[in-house]
PDB file of N, CA and C in Angstrom:
ATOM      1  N   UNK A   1       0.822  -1.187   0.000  1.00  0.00           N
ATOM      2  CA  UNK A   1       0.000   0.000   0.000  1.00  0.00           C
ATOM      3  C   UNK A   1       0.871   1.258   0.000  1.00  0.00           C
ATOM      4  N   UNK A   2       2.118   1.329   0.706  1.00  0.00           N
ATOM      5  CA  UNK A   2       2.964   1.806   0.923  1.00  0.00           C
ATOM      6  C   UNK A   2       3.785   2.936  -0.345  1.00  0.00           C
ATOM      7  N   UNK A   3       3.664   1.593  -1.371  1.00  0.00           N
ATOM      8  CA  UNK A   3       4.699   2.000  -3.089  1.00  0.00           C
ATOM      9  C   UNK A   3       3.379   2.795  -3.809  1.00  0.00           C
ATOM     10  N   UNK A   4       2.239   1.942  -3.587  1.00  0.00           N
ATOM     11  CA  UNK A   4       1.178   3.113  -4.624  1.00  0.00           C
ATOM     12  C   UNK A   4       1.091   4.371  -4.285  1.00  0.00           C
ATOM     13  N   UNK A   5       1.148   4.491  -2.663  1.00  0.00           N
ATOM     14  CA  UNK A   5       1.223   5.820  -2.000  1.00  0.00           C
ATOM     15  C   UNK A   5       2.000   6.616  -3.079  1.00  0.00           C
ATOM     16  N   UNK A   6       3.622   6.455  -2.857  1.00  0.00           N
ATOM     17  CA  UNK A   6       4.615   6.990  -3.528  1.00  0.00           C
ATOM     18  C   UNK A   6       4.088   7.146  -4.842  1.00  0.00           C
ATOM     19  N   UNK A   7       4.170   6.223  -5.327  1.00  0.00           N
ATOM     20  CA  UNK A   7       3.987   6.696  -6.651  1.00  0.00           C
ATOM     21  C   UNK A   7       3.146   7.002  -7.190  1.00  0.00           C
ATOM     22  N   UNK A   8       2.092   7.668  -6.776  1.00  0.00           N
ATOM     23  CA  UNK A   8       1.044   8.559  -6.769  1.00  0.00           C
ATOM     24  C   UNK A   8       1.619   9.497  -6.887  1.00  0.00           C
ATOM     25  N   UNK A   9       2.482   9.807  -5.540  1.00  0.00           N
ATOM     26  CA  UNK A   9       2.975  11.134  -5.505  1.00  0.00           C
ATOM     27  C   UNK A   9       3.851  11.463  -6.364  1.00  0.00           C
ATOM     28  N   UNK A  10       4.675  10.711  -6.727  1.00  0.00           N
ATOM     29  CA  UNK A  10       6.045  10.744  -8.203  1.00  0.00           C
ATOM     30  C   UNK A  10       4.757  10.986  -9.004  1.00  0.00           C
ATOM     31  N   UNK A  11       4.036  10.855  -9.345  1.00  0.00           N
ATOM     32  CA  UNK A  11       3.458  11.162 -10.405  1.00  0.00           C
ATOM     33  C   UNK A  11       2.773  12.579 -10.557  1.00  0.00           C
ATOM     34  N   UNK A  12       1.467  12.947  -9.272  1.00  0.00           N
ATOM     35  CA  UNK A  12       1.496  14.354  -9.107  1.00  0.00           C
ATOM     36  C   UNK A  12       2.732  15.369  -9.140  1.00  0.00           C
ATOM     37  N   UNK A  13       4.004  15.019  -8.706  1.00  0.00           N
ATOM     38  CA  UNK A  13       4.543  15.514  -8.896  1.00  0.00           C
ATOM     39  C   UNK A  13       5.462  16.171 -10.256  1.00  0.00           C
ATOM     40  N   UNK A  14       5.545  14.887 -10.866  1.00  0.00           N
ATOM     41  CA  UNK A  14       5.617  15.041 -12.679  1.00  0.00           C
ATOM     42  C   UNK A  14       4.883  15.450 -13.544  1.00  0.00           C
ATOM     43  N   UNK A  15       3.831  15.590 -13.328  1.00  0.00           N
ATOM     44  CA  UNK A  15       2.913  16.608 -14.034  1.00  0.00           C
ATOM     45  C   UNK A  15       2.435  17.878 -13.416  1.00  0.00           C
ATOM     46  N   UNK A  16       2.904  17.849 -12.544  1.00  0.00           N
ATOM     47  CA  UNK A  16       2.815  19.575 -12.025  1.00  0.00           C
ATOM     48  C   UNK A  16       3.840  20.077 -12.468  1.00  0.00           C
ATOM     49  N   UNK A  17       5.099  19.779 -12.479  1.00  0.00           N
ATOM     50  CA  UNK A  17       6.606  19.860 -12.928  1.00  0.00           C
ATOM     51  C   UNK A  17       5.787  20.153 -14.794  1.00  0.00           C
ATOM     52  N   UNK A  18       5.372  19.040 -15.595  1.00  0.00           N
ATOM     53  CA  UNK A  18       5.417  19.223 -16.462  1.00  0.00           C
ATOM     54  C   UNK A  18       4.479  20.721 -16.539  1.00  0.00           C
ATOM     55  N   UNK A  19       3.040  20.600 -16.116  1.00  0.00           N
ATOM     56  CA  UNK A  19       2.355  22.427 -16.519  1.00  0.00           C
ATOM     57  C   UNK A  19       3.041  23.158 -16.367  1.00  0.00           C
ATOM     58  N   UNK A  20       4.262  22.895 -14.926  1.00  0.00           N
ATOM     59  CA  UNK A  20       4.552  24.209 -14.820  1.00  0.00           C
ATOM     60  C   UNK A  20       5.442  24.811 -16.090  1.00  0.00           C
ATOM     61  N   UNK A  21       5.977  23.671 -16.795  1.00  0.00           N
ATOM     62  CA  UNK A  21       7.118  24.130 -17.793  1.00  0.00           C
ATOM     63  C   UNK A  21       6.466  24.053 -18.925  1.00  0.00           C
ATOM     64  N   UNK A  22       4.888  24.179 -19.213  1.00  0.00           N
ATOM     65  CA  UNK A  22       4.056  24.363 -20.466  1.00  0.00           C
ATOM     66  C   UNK A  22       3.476  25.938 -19.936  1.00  0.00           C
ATOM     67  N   UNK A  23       3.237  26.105 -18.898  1.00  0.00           N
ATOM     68  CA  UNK A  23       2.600  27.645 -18.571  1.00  0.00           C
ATOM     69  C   UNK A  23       4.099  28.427 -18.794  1.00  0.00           C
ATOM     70  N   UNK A  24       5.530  27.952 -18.528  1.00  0.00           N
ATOM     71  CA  UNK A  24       5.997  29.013 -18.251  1.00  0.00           C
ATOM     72  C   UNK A  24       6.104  29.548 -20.111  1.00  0.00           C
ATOM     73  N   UNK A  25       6.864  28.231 -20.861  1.00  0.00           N
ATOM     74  CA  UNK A  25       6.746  28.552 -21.939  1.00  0.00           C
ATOM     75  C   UNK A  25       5.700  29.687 -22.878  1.00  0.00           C
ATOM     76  N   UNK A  26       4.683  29.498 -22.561  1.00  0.00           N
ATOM     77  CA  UNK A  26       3.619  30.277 -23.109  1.00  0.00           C
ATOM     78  C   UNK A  26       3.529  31.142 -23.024  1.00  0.00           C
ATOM     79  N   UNK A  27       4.314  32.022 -22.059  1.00  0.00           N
ATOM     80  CA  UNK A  27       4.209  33.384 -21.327  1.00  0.00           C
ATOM     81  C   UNK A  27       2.781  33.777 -20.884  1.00  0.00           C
ATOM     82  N   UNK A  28       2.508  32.682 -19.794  1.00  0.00           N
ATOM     83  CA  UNK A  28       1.662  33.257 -18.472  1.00  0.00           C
ATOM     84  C   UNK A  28       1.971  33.407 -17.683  1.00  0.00           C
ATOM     85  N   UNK A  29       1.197  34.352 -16.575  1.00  0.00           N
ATOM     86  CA  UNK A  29       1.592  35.059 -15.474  1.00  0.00           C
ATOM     87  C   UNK A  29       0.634  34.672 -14.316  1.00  0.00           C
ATOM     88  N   UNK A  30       0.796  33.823 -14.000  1.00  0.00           N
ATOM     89  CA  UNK A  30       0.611  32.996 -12.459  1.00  0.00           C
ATOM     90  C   UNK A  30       0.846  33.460 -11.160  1.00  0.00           C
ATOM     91  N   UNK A  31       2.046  34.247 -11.428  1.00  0.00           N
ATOM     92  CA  UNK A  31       2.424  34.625 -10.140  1.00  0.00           C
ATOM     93  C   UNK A  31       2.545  36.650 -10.005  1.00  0.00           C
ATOM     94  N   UNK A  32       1.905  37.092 -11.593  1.00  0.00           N
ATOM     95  CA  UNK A  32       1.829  39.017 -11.799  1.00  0.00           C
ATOM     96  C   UNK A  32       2.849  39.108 -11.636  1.00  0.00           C
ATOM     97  N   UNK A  33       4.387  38.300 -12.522  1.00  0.00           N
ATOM     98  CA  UNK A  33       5.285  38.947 -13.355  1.00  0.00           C
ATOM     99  C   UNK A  33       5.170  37.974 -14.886  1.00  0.00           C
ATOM    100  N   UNK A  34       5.679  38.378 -15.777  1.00  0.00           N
ATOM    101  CA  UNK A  34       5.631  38.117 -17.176  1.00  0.00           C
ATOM    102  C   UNK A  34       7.204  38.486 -17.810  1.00  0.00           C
ATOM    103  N   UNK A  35       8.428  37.446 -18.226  1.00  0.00           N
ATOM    104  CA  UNK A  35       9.158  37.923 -18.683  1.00  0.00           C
ATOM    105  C   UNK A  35       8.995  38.330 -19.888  1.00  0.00           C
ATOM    106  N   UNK A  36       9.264  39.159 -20.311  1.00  0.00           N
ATOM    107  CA  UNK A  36       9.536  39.601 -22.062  1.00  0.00           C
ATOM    108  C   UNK A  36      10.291  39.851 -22.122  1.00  0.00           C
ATOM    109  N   UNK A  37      10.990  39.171 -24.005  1.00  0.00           N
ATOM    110  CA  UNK A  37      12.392  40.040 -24.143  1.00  0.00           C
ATOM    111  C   UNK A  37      11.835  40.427 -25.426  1.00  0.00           C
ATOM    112  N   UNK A  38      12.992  41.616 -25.707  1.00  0.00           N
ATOM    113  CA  UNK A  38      13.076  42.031 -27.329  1.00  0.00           C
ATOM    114  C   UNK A  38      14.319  41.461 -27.977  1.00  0.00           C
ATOM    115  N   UNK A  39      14.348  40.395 -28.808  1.00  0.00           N
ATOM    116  CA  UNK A  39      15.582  40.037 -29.534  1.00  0.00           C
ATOM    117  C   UNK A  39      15.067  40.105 -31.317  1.00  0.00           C
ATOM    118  N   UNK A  40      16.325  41.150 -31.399  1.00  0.00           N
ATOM    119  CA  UNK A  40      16.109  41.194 -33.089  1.00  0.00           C
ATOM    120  C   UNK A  40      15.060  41.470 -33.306  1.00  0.00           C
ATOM    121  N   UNK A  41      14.529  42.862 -32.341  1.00  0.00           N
ATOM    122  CA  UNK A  41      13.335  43.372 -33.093  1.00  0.00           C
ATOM    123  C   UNK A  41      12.104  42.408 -32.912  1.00  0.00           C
ATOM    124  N   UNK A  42      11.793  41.325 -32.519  1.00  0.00           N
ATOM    125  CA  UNK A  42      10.526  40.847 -32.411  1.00  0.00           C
ATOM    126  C   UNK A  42      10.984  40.437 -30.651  1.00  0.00           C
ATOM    127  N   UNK A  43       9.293  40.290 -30.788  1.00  0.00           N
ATOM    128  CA  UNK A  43       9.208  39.762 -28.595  1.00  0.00           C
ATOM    129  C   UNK A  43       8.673  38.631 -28.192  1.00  0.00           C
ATOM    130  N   UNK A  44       9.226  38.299 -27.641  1.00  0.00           N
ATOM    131  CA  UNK A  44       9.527  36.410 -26.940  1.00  0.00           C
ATOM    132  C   UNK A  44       9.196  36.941 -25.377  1.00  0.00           C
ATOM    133  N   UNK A  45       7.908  35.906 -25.237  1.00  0.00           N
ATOM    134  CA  UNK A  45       7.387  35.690 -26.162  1.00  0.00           C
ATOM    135  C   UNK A  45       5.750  36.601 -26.698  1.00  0.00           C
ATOM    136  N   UNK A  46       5.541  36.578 -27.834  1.00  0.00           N
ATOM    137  CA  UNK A  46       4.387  37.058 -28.421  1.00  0.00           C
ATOM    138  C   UNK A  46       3.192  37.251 -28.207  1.00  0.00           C
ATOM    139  N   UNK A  47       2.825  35.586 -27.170  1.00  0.00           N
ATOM    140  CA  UNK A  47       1.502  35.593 -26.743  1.00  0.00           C
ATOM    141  C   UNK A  47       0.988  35.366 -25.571  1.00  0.00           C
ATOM    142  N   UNK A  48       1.243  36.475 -24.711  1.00  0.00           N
ATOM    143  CA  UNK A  48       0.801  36.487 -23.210  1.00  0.00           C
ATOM    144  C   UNK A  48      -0.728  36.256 -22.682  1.00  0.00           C
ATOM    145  N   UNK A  49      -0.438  34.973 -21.233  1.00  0.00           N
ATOM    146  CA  UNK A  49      -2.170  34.773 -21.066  1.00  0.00           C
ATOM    147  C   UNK A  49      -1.781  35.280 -19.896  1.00  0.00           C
ATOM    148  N   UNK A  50      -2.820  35.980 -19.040  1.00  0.00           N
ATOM    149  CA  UNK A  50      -2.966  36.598 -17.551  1.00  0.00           C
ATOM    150  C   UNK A  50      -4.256  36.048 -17.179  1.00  0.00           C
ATOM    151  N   UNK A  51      -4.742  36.451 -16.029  1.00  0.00           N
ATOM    152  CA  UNK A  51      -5.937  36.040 -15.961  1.00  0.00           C
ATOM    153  C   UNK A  51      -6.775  37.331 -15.812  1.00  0.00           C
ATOM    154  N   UNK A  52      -8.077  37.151 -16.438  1.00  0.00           N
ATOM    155  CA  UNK A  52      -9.085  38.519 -15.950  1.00  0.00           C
ATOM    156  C   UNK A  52      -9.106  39.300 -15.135  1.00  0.00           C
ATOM    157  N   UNK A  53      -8.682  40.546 -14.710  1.00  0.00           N
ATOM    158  CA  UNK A  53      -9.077  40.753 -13.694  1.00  0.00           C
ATOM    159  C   UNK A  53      -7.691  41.064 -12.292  1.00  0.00           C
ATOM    160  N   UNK A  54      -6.899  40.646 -12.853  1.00  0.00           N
ATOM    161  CA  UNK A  54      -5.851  40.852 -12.456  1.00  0.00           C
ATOM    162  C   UNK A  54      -4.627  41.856 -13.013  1.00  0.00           C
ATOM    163  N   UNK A  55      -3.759  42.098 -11.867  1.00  0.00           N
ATOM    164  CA  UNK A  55      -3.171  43.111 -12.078  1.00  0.00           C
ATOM    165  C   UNK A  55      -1.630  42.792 -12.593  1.00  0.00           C
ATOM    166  N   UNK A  56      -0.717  42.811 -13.350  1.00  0.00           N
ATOM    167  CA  UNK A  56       0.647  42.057 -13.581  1.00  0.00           C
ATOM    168  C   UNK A  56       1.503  42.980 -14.119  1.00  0.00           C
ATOM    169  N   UNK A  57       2.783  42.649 -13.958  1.00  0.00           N
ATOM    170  CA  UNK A  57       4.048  43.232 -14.734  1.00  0.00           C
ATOM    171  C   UNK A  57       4.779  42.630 -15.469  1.00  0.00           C
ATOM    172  N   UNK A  58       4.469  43.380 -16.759  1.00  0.00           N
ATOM    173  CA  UNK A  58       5.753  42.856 -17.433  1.00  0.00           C
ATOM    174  C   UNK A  58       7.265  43.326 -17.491  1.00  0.00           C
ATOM    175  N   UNK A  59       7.972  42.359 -16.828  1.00  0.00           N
ATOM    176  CA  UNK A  59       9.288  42.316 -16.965  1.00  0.00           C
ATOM    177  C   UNK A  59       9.988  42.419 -18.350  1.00  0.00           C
ATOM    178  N   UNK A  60      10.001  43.684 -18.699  1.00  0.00           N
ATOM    179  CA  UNK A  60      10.622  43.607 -20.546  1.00  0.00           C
ATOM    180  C   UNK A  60      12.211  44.055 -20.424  1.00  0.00           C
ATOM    181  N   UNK A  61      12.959  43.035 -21.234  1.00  0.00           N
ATOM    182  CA  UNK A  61      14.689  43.209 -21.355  1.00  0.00           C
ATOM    183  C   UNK A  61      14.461  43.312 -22.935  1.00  0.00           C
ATOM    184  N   UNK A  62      15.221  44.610 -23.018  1.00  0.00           N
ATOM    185  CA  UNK A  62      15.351  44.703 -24.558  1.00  0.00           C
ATOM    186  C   UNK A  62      17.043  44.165 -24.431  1.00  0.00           C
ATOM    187  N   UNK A  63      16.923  42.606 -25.350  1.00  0.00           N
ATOM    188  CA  UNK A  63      18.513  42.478 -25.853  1.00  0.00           C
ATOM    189  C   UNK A  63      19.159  43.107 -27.210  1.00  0.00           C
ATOM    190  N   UNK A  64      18.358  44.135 -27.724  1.00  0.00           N
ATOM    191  CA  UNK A  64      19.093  44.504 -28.659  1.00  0.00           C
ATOM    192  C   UNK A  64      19.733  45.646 -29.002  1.00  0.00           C
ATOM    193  N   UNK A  65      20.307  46.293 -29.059  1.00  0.00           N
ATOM    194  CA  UNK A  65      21.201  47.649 -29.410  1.00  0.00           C
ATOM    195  C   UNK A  65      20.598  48.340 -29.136  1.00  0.00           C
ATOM    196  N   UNK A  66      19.329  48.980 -30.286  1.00  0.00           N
ATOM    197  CA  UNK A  66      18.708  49.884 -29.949  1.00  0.00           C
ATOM    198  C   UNK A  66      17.680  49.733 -29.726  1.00  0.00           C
ATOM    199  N   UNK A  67      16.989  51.226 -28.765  1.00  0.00           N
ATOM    200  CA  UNK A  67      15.962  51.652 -28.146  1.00  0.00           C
ATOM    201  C   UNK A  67      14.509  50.913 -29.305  1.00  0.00           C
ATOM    202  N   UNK A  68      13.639  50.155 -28.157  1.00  0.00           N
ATOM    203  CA  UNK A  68      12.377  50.535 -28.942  1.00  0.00           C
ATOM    204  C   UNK A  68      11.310  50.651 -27.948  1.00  0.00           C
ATOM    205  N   UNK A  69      10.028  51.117 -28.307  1.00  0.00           N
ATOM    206  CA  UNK A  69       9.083  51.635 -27.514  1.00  0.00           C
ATOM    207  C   UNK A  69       8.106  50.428 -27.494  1.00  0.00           C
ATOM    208  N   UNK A  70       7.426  50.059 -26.656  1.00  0.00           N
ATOM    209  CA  UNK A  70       6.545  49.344 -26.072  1.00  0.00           C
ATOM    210  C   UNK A  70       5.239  50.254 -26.572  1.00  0.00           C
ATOM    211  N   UNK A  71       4.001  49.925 -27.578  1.00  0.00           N
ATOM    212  CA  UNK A  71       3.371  50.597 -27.381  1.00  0.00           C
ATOM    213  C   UNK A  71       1.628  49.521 -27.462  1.00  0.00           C
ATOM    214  N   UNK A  72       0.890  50.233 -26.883  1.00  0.00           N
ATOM    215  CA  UNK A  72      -0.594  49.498 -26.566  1.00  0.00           C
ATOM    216  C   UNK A  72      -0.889  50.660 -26.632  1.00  0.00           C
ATOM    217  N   UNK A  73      -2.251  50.502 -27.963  1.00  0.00           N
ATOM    218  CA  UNK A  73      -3.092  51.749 -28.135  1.00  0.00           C
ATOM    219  C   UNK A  73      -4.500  51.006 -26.997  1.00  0.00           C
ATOM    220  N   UNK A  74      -4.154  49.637 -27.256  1.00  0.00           N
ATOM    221  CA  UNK A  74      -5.904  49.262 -26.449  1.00  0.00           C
ATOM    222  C   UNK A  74      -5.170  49.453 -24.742  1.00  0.00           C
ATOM    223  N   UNK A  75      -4.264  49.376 -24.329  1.00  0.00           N
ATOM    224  CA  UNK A  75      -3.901  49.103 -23.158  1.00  0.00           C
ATOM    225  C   UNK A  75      -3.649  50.562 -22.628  1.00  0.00           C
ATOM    226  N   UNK A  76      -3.032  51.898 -23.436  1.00  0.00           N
ATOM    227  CA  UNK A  76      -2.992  53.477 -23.545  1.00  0.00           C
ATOM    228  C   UNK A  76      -1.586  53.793 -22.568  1.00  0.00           C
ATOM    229  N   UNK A  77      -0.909  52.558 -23.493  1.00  0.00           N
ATOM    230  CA  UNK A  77       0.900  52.585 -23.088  1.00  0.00           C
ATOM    231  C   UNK A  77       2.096  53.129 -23.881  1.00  0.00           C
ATOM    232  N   UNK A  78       2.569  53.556 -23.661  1.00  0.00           N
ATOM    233  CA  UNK A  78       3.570  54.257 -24.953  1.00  0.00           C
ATOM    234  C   UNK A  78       4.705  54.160 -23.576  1.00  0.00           C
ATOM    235  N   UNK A  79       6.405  53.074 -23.622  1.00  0.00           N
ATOM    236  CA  UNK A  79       7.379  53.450 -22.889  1.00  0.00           C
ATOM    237  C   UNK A  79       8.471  52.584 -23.983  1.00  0.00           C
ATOM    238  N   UNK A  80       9.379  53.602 -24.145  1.00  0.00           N
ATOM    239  CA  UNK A  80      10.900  53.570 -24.881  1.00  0.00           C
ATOM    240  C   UNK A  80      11.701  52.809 -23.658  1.00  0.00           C
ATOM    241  N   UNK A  81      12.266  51.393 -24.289  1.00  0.00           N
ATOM    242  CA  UNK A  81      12.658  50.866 -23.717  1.00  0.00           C
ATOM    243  C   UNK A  81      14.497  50.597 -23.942  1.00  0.00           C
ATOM    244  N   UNK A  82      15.879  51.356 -23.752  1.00  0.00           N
ATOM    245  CA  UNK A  82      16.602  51.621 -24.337  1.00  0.00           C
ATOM    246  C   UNK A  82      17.332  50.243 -24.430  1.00  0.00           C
ATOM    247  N   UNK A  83      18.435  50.414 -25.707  1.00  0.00           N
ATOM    248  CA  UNK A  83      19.212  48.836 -26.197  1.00  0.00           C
ATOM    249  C   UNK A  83      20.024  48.735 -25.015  1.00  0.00           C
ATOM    250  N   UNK A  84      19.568  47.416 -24.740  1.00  0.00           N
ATOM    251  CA  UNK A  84      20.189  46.518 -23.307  1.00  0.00           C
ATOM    252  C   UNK A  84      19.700  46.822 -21.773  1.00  0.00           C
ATOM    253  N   UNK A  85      18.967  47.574 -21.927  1.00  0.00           N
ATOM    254  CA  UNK A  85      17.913  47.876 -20.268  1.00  0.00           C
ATOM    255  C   UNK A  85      16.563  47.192 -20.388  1.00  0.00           C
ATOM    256  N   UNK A  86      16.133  47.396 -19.138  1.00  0.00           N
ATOM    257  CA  UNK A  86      15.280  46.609 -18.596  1.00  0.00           C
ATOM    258  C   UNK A  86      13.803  47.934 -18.453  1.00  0.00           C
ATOM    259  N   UNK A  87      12.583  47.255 -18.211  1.00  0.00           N
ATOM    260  CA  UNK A  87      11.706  47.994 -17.953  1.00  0.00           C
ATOM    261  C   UNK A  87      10.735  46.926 -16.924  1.00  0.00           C
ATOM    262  N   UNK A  88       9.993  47.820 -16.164  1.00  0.00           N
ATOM    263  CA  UNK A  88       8.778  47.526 -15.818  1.00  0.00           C
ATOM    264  C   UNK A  88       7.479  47.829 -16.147  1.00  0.00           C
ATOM    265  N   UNK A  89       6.423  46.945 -17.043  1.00  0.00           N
ATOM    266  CA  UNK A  89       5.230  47.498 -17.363  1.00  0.00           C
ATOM    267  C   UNK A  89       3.648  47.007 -17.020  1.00  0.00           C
ATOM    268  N   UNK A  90       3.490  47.874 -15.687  1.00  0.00           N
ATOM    269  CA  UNK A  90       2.294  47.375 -15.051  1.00  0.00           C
ATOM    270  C   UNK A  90       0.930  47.002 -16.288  1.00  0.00           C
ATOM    271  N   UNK A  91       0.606  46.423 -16.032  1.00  0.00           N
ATOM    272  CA  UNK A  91      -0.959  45.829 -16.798  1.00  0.00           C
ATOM    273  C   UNK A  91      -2.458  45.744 -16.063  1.00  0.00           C
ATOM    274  N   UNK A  92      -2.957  45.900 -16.373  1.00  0.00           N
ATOM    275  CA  UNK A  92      -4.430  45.361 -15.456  1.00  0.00           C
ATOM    276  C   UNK A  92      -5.010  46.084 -14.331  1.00  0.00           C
ATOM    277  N   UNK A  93      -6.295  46.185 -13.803  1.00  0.00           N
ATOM    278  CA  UNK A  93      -6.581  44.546 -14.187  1.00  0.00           C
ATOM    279  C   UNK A  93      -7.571  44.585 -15.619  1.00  0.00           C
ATOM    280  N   UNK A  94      -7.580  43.807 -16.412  1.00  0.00           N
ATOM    281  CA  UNK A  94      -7.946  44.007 -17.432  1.00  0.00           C
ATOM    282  C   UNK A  94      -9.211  42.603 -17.465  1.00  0.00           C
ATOM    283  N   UNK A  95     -10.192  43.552 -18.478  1.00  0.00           N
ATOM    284  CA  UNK A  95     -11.786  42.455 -19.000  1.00  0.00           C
ATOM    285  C   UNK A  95     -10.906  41.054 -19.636  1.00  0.00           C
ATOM    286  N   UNK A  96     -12.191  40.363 -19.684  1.00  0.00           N
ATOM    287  CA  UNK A  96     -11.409  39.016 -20.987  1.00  0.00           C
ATOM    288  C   UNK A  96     -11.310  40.006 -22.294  1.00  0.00           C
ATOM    289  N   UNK A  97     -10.185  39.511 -23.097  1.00  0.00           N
ATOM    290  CA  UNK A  97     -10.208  39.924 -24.333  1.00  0.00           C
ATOM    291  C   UNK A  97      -8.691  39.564 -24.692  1.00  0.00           C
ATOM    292  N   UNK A  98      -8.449  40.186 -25.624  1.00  0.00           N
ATOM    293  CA  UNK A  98      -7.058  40.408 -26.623  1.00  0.00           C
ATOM    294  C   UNK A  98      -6.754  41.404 -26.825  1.00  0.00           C
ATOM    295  N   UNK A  99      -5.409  42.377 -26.412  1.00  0.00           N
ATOM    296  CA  UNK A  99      -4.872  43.402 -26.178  1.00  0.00           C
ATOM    297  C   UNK A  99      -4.027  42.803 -27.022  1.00  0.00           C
ATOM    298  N   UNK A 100      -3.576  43.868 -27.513  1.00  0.00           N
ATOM    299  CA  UNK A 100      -2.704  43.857 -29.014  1.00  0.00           C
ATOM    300  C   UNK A 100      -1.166  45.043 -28.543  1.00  0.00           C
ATOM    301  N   UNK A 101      -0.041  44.224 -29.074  1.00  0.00           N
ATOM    302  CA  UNK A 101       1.020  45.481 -28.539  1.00  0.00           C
ATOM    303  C   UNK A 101       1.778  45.255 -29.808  1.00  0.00           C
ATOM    304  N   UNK A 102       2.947  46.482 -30.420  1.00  0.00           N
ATOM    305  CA  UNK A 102       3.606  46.552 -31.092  1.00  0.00           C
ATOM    306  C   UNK A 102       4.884  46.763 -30.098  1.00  0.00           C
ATOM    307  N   UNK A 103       5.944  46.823 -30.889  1.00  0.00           N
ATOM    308  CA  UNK A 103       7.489  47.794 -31.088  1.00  0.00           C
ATOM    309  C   UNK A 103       7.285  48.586 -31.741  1.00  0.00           C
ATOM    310  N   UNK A 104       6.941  49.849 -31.687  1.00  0.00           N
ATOM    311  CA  UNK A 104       6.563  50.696 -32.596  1.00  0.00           C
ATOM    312  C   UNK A 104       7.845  51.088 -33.734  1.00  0.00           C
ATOM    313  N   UNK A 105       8.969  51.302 -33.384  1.00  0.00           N
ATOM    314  CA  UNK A 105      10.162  51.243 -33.761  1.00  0.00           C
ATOM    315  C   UNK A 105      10.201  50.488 -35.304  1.00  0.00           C
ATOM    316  N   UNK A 106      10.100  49.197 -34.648  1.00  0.00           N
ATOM    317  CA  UNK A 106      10.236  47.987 -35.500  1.00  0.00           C
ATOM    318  C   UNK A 106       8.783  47.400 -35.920  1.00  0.00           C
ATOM    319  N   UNK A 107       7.240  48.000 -36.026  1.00  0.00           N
ATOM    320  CA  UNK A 107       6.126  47.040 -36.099  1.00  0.00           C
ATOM    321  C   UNK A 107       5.987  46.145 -36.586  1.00  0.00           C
ATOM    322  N   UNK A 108       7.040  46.326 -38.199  1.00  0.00           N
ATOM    323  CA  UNK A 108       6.966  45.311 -39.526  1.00  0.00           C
ATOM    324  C   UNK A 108       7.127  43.903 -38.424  1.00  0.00           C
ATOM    325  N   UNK A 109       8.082  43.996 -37.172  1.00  0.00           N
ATOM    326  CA  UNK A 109       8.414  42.955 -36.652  1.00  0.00           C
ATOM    327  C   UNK A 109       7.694  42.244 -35.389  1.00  0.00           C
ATOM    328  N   UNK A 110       7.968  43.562 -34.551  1.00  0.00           N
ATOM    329  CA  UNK A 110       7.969  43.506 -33.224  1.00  0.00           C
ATOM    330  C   UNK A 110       6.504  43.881 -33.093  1.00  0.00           C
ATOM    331  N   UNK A 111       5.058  42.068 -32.939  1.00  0.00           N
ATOM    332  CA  UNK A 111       4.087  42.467 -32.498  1.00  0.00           C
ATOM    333  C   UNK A 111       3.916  41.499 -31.358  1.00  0.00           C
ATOM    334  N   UNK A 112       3.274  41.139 -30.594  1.00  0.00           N
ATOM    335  CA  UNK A 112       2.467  40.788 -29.310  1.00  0.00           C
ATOM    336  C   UNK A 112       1.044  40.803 -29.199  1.00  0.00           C
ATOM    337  N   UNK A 113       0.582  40.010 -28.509  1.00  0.00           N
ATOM    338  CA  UNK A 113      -0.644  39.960 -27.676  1.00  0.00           C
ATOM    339  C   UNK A 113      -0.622  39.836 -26.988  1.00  0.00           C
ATOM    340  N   UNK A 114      -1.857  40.300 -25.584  1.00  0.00           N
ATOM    341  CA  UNK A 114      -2.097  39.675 -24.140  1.00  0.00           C
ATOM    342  C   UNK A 114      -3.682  39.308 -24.526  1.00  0.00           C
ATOM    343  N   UNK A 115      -3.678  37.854 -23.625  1.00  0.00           N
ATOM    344  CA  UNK A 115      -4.783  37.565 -23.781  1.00  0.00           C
ATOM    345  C   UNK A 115      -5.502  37.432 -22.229  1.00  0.00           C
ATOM    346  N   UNK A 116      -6.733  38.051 -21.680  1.00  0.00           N
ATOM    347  CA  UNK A 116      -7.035  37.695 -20.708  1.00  0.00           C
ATOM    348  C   UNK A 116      -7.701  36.568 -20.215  1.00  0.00           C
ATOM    349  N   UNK A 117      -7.719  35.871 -20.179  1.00  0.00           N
ATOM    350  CA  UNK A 117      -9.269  34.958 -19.426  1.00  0.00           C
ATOM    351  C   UNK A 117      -9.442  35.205 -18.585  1.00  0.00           C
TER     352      UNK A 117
END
C-alpha cells in the first residue's frame, strides 16, 4: 500500500513539474510577473495569457542595441525601452479579451498579444 502511495505522488509531482514548464513557456503570469524580451526586433514571447481581472508586470529586457518603444493603443501605453535595459510594465486589471502590442520602432516585426481569461 505503501509503493502506490509513492507513486502517486512521483506522479502528481511530474505533471505539475510538467504544466509548470508548459505555462511558463507560453508566457503566463501565475504569479503578476511576465518575462519579455526584445531580440532582433521581435518579442519572446508574443503571446501572453494573464488572468481577468488581475493586475501584472511585465518584466521587458530589450537584448538589442537599440531603443524601442513598447506601445498598446488598447492598453494606452507608450514606454521607450533603451538597447540593453530593462523595464517595468504594469498591466491590469484588465476584461477578458485580446490586447494587441507593437514595437513601434520595429512594427513590420515587433508584435504581441495579451490575452485575458
Amino acid at each position: 500500500m505503501e509503493i502506490r502511495q509513492v507513486s502517486r505522488s512521483v506522479v502528481a509531482i511530474a505533471i505539475g513539474l510538467g504544466l509548470a514548464g508548459v505555462l511558463a513557456l507560453s508566457g503566463r503570469a501565475d504569479d503578476g510577473n511576465v518575462a519579455v524580451t526584445i531580440k532582433d526586433h521581435k518579442f519572446d514571447p508574443e503571446l501572453i495569457e494573464i488572468p481577468s481581472g488581475a493586475q501584472v508586470k511585465l518584466l521587458v529586457t530589450n537584448a538589442d542595441e537599440t531603443p524601442e518603444e513598447f506601445e498598446s493603443q488598447a492598453l494606452g501605453i507608450e514606454k521607450v525601452i533603451p538597447g540593453g535595459q530593462k523595464a517595468e510594465i504594469k498591466i491590469g486589471p484588465l476584461s477578458a479579451g485580446t490586447y494587441e502590442f507593437v514595437g513601434e520602432f520595429h512594427e513590420d516585426s515587433a508584435k504581441g498579444k495579451i490575452v485575458a481569461k
